[in-house]
C-alpha atoms as a PDB file:
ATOM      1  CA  UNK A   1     -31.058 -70.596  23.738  1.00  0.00           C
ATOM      2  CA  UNK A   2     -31.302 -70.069  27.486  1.00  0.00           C
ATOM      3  CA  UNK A   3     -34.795 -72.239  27.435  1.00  0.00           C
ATOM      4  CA  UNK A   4     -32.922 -74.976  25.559  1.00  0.00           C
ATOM      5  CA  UNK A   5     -29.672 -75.169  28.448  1.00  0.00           C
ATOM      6  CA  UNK A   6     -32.682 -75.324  30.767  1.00  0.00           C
ATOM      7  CA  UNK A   7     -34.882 -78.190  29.489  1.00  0.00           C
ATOM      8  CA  UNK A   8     -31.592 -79.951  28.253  1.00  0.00           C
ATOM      9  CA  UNK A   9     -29.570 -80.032  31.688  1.00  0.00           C
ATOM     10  CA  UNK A  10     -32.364 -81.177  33.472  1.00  0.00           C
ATOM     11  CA  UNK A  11     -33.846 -83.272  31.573  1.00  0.00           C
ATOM     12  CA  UNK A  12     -31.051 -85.611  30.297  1.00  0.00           C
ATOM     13  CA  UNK A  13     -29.648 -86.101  33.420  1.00  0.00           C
ATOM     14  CA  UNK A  14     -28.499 -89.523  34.614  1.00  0.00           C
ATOM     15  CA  UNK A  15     -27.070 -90.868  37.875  1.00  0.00           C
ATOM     16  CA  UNK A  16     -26.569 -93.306  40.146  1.00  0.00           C
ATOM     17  CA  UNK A  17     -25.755 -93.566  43.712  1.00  0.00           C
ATOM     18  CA  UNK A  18     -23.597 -96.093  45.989  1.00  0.00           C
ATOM     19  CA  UNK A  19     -23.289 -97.872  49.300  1.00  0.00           C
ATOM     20  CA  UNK A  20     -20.702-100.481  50.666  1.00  0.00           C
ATOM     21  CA  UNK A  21     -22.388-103.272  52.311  1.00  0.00           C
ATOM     22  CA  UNK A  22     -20.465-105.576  54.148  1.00  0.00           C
ATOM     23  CA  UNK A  23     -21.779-108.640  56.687  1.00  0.00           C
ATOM     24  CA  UNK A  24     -19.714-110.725  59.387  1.00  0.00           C
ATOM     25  CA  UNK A  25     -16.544-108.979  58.430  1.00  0.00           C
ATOM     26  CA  UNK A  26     -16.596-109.949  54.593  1.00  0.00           C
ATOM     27  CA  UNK A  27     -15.345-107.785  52.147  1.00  0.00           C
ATOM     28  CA  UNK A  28     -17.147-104.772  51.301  1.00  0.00           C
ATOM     29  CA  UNK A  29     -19.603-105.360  47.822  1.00  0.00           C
ATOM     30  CA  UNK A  30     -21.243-102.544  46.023  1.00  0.00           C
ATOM     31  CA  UNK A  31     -24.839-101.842  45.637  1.00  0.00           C
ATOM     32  CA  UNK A  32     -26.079 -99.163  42.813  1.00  0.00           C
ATOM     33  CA  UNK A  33     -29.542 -97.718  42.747  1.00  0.00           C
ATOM     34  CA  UNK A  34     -29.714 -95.407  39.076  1.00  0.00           C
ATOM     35  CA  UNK A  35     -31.569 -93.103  38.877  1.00  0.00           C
ATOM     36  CA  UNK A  36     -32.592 -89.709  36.634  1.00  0.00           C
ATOM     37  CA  UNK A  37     -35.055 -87.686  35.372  1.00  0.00           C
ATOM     38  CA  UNK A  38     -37.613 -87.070  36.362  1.00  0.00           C
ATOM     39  CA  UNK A  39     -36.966 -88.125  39.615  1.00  0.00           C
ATOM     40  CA  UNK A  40     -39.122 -90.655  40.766  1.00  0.00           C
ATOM     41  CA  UNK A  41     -36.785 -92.055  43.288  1.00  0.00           C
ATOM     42  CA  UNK A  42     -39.256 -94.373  45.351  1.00  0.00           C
ATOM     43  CA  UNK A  43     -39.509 -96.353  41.735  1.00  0.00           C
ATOM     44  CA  UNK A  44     -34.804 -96.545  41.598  1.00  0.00           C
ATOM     45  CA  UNK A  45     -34.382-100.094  43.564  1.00  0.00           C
ATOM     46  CA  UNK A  46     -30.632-100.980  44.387  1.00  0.00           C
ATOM     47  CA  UNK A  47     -28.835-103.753  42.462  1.00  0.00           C
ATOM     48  CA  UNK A  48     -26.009-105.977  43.592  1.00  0.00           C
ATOM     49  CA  UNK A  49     -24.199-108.874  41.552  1.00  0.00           C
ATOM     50  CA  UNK A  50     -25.295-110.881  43.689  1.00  0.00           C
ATOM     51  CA  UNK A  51     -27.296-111.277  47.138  1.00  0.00           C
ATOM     52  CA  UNK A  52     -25.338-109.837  49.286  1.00  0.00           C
ATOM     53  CA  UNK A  53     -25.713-110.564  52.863  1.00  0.00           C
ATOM     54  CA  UNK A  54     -28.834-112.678  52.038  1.00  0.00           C
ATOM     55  CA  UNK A  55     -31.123-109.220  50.854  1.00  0.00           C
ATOM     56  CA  UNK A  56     -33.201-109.265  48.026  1.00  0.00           C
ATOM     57  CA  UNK A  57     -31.770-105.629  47.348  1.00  0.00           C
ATOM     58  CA  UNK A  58     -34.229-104.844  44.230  1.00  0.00           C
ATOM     59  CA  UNK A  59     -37.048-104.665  46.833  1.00  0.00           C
ATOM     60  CA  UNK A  60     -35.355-101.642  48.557  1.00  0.00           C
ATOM     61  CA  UNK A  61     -35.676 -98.328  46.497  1.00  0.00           C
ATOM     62  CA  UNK A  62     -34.764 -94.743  47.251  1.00  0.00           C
ATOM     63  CA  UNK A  63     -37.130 -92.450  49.349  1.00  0.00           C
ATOM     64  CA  UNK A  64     -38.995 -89.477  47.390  1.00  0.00           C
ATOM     65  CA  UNK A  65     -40.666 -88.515  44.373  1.00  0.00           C
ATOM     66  CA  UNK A  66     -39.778 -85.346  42.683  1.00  0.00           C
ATOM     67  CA  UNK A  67     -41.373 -85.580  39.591  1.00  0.00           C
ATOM     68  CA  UNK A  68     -43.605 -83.221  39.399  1.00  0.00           C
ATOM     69  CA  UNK A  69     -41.115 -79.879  39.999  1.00  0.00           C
ATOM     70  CA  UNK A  70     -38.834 -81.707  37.483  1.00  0.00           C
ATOM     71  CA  UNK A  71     -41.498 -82.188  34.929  1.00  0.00           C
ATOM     72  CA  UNK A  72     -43.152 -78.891  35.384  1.00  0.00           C
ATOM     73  CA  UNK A  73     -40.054 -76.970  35.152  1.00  0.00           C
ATOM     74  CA  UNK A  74     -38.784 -79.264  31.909  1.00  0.00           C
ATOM     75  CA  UNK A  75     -42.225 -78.750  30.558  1.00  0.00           C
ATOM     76  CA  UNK A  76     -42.390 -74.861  30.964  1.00  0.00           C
ATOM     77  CA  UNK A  77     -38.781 -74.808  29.588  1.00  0.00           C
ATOM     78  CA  UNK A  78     -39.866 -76.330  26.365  1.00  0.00           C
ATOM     79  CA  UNK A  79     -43.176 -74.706  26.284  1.00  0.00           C
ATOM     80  CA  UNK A  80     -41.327 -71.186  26.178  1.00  0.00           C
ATOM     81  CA  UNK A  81     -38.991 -72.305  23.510  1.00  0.00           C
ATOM     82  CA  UNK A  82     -41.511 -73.106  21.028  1.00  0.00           C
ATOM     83  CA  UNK A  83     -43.287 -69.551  21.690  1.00  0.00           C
ATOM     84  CA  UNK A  84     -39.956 -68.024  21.371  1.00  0.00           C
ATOM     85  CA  UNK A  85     -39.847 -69.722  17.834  1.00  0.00           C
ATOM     86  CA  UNK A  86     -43.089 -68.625  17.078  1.00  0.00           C
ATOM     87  CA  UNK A  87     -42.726 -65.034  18.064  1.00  0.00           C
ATOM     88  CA  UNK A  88     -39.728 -64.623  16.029  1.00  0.00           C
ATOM     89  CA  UNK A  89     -40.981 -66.011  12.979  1.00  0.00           C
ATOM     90  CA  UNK A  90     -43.881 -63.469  13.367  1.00  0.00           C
ATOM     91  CA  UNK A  91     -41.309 -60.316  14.093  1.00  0.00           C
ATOM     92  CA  UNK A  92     -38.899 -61.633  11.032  1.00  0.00           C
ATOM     93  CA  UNK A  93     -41.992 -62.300   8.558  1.00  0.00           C
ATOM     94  CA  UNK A  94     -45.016 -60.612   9.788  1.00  0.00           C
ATOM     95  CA  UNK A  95     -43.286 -57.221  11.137  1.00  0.00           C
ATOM     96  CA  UNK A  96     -45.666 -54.868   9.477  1.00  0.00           C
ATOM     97  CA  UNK A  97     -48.734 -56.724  10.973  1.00  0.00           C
ATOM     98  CA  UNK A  98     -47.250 -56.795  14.371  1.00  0.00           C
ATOM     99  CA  UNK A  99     -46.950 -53.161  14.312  1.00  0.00           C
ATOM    100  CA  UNK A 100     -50.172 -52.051  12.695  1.00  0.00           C
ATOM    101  CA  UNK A 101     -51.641 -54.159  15.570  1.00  0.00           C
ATOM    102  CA  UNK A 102     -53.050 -53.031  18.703  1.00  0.00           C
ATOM    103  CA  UNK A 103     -53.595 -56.667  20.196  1.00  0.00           C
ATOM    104  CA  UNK A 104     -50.805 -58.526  18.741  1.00  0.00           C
ATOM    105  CA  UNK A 105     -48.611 -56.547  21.570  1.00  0.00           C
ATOM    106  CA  UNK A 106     -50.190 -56.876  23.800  1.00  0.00           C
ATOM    107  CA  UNK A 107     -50.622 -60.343  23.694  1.00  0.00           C
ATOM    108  CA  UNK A 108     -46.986 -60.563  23.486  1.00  0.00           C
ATOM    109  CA  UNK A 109     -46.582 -58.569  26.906  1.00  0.00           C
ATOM    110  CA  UNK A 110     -49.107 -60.001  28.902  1.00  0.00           C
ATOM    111  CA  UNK A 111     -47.423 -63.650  27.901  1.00  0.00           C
ATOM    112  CA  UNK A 112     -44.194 -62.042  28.696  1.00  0.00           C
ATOM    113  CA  UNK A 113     -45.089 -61.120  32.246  1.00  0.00           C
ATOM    114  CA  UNK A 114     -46.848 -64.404  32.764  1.00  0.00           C
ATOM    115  CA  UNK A 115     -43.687 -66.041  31.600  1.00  0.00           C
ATOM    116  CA  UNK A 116     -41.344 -64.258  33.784  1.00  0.00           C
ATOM    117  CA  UNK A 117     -43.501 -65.120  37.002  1.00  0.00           C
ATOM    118  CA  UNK A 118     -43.721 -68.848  35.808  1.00  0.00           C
ATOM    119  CA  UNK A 119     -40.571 -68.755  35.458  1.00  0.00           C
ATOM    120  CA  UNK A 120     -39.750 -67.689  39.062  1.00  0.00           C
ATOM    121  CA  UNK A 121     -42.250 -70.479  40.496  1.00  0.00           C
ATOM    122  CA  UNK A 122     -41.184 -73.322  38.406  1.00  0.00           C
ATOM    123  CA  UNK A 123     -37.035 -72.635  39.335  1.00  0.00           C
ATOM    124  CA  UNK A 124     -37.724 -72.204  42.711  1.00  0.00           C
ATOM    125  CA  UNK A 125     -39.968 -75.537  43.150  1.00  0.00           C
ATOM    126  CA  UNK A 126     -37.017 -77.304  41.303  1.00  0.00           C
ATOM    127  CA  UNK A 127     -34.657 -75.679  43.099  1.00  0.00           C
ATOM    128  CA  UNK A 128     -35.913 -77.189  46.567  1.00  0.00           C
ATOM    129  CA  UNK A 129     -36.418 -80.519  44.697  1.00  0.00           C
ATOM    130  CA  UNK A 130     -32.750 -80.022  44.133  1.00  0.00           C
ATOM    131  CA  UNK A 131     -31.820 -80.413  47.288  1.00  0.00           C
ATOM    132  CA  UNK A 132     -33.841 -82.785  48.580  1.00  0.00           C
ATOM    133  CA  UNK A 133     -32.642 -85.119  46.046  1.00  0.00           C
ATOM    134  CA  UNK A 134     -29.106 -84.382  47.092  1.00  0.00           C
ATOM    135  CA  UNK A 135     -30.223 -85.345  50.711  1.00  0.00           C
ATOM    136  CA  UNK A 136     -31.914 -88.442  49.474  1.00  0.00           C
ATOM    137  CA  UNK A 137     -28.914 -90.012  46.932  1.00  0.00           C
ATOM    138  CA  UNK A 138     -26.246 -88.782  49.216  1.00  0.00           C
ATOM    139  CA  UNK A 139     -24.962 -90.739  52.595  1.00  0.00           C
ATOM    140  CA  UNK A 140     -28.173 -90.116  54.576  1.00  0.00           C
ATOM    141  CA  UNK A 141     -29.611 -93.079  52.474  1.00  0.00           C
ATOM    142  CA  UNK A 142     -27.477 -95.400  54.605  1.00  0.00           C
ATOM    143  CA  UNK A 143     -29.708 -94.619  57.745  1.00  0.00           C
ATOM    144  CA  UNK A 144     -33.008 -94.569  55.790  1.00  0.00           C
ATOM    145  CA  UNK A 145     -32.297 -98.346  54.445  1.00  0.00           C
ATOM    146  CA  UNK A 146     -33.841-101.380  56.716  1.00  0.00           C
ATOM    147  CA  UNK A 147     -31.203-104.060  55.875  1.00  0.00           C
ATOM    148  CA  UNK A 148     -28.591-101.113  56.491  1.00  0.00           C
ATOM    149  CA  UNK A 149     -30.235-100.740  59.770  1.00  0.00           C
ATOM    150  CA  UNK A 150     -30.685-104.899  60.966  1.00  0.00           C
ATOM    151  CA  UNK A 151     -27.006-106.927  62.404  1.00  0.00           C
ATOM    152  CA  UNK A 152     -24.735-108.447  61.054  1.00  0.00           C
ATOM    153  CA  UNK A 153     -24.952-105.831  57.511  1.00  0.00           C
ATOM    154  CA  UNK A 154     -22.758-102.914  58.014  1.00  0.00           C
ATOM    155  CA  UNK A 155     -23.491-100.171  55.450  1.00  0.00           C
ATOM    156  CA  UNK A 156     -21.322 -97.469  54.489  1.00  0.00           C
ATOM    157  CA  UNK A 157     -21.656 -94.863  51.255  1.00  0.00           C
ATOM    158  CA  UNK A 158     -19.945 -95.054  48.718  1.00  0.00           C
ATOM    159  CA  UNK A 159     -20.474 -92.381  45.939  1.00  0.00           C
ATOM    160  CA  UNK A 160     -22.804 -90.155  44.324  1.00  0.00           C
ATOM    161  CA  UNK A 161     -23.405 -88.823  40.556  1.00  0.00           C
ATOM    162  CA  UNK A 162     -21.894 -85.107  40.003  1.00  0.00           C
ATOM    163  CA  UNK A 163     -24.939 -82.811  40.020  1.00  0.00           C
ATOM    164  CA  UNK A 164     -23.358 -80.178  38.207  1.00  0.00           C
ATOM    165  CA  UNK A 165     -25.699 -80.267  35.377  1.00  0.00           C
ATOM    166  CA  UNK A 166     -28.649 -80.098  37.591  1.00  0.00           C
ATOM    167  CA  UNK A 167     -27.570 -77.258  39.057  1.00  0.00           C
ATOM    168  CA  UNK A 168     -26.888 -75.535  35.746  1.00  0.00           C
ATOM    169  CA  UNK A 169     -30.312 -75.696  35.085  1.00  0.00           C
ATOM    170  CA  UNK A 170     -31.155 -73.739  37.939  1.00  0.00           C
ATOM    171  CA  UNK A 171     -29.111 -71.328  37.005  1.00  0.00           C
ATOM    172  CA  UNK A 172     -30.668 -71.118  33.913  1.00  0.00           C
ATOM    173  CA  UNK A 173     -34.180 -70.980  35.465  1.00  0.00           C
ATOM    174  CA  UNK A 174     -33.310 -67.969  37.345  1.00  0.00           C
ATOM    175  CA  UNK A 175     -30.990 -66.366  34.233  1.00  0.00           C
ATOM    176  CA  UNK A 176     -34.603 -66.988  31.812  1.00  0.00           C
ATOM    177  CA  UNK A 177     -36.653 -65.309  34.642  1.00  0.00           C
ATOM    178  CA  UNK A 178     -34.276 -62.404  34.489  1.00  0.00           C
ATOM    179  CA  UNK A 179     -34.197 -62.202  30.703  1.00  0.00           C
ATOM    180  CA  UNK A 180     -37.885 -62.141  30.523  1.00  0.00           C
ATOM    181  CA  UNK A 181     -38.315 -59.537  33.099  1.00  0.00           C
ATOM    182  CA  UNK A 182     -35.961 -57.149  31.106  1.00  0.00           C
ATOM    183  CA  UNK A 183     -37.798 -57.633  27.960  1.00  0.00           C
ATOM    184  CA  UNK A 184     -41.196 -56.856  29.396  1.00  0.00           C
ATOM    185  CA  UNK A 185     -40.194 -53.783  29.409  1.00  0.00           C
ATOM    186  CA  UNK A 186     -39.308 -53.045  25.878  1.00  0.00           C
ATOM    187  CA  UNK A 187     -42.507 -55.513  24.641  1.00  0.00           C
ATOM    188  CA  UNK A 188     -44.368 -52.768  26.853  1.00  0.00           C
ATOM    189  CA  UNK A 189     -42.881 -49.800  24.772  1.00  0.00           C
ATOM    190  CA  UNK A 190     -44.649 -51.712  21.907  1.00  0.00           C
ATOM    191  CA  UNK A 191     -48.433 -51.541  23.399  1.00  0.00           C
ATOM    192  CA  UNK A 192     -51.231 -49.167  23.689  1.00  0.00           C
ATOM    193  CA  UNK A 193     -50.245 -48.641  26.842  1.00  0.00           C
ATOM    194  CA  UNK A 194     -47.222 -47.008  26.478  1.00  0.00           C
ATOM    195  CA  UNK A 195     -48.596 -44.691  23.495  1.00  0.00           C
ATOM    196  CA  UNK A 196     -50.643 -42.585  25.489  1.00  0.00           C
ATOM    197  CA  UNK A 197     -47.570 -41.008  27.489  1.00  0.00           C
ATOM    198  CA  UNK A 198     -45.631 -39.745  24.292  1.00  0.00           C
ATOM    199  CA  UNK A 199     -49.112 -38.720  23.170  1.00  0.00           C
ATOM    200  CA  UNK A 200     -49.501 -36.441  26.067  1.00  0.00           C
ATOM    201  CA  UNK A 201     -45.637 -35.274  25.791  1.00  0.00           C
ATOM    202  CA  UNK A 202     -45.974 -34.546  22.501  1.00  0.00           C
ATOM    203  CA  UNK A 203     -49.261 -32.123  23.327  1.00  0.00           C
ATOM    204  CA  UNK A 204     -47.536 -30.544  26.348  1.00  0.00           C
ATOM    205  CA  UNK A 205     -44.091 -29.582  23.789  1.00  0.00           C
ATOM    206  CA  UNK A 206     -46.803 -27.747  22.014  1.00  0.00           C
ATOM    207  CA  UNK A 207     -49.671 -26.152  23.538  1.00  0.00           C
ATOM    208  CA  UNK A 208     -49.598 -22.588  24.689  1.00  0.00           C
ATOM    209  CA  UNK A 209     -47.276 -20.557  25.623  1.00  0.00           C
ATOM    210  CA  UNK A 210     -45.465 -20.237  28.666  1.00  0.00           C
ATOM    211  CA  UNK A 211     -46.852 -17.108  30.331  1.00  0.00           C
ATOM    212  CA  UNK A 212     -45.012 -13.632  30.181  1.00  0.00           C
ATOM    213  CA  UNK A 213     -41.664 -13.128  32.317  1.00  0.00           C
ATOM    214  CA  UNK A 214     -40.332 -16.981  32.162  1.00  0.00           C
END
């Protein structure tokens, strides 16, 4: 369930951010550049009813291109829900084969480590792409624009999509890495690996006595 808040809060995210332009003391008209997943800002280019102050405002665009955290973190996300489907299908139906064998588990722990370190990468990358898409759809845009930046247009921002759900997601991330971590442990108590230390406690309980006088 985690995996699916992750995948779904990033994923179907849409917004859309807004500057006041205003030239020789006219009224102030508003210019909207949309934008969403997965984050290829450079390709969002502002649009205006009409030409306001004489710019051809679809030729301007926002600065960045964070598609590739988004899409690696979306893609992981899904990724680890389908093995989670797959796993339990395989512990509901298939419990006696799991069990009985010795590389089924530890399968399942090795991809459970892995998963808990991808995890931890992929949150963290989208985590700073976060923020930098913050910076880049919130008022700084206003100096980065060239008409903002030529007389008579006067530029001023305007508003900015809620990122809540965005940064839900992250949370997520970082809740899934947790989750994983915790159950590589008890995936571990399942393997070969693990065997060998009750084996050895279960010679030690009875091998020979304790010498005389304890």
């Amino acid at each position: 369930i985690a995996a699916i808040f992750s995948f779904a809060t990033c994923g179907g995210f849409k917004g859309k951010t807004e500057i006041l332009v205003s030239c020789n003391g006219t009224k102030n008209e508003t210019v909207t550049a949309t934008f969403g997943y997965p984050f290829r800002l450079n390709q969002a280019s502002f649009q205006s009813p009409s030409s306001v102050c004489g710019v051809d405002w679809k030729r301007h665009v926002l600065i960045g291109d964070y598609s590739s955290s988004a899409q690696f973190y979306v893609t992981f996300a899904v990724f680890v829900f389908l093995y989670c489907i797959a796993t339990l299908l395989l512990y509901v139906g298939y419990t006696n084969l799991y069990r009985d064998s010795r590389k089924l588990p530890m399968t399942d722990f090795v991809v459970t480590v892995v998963a808990t370190f991808l995890w931890l990468v992929s949150t963290s990358a989208w985590a700073k792409a976060l923020t930098d898409i913050k910076v880049a759809t919130g008022p700084r845009i206003v100096q980065e624009l060239l008409p903002c930046k030529q007389s008579p247009t006067a530029c001023h921002f305007g508003s900015v999509t809620s990122m809540g759900s965005l940064n839900v997601s992250v949370i997520f991330g970082f809740l899934n890495m947790i989750l994983w971590g915790g159950n590589a442990w008890f995936v571990y108590k399942e393997t070969s690996l693990h065997s060998p230390s009750n084996t050895s406690g279960s010679h030690g309980q009875g091998g020979a006595a304790p010498p005389p006088g304890i």
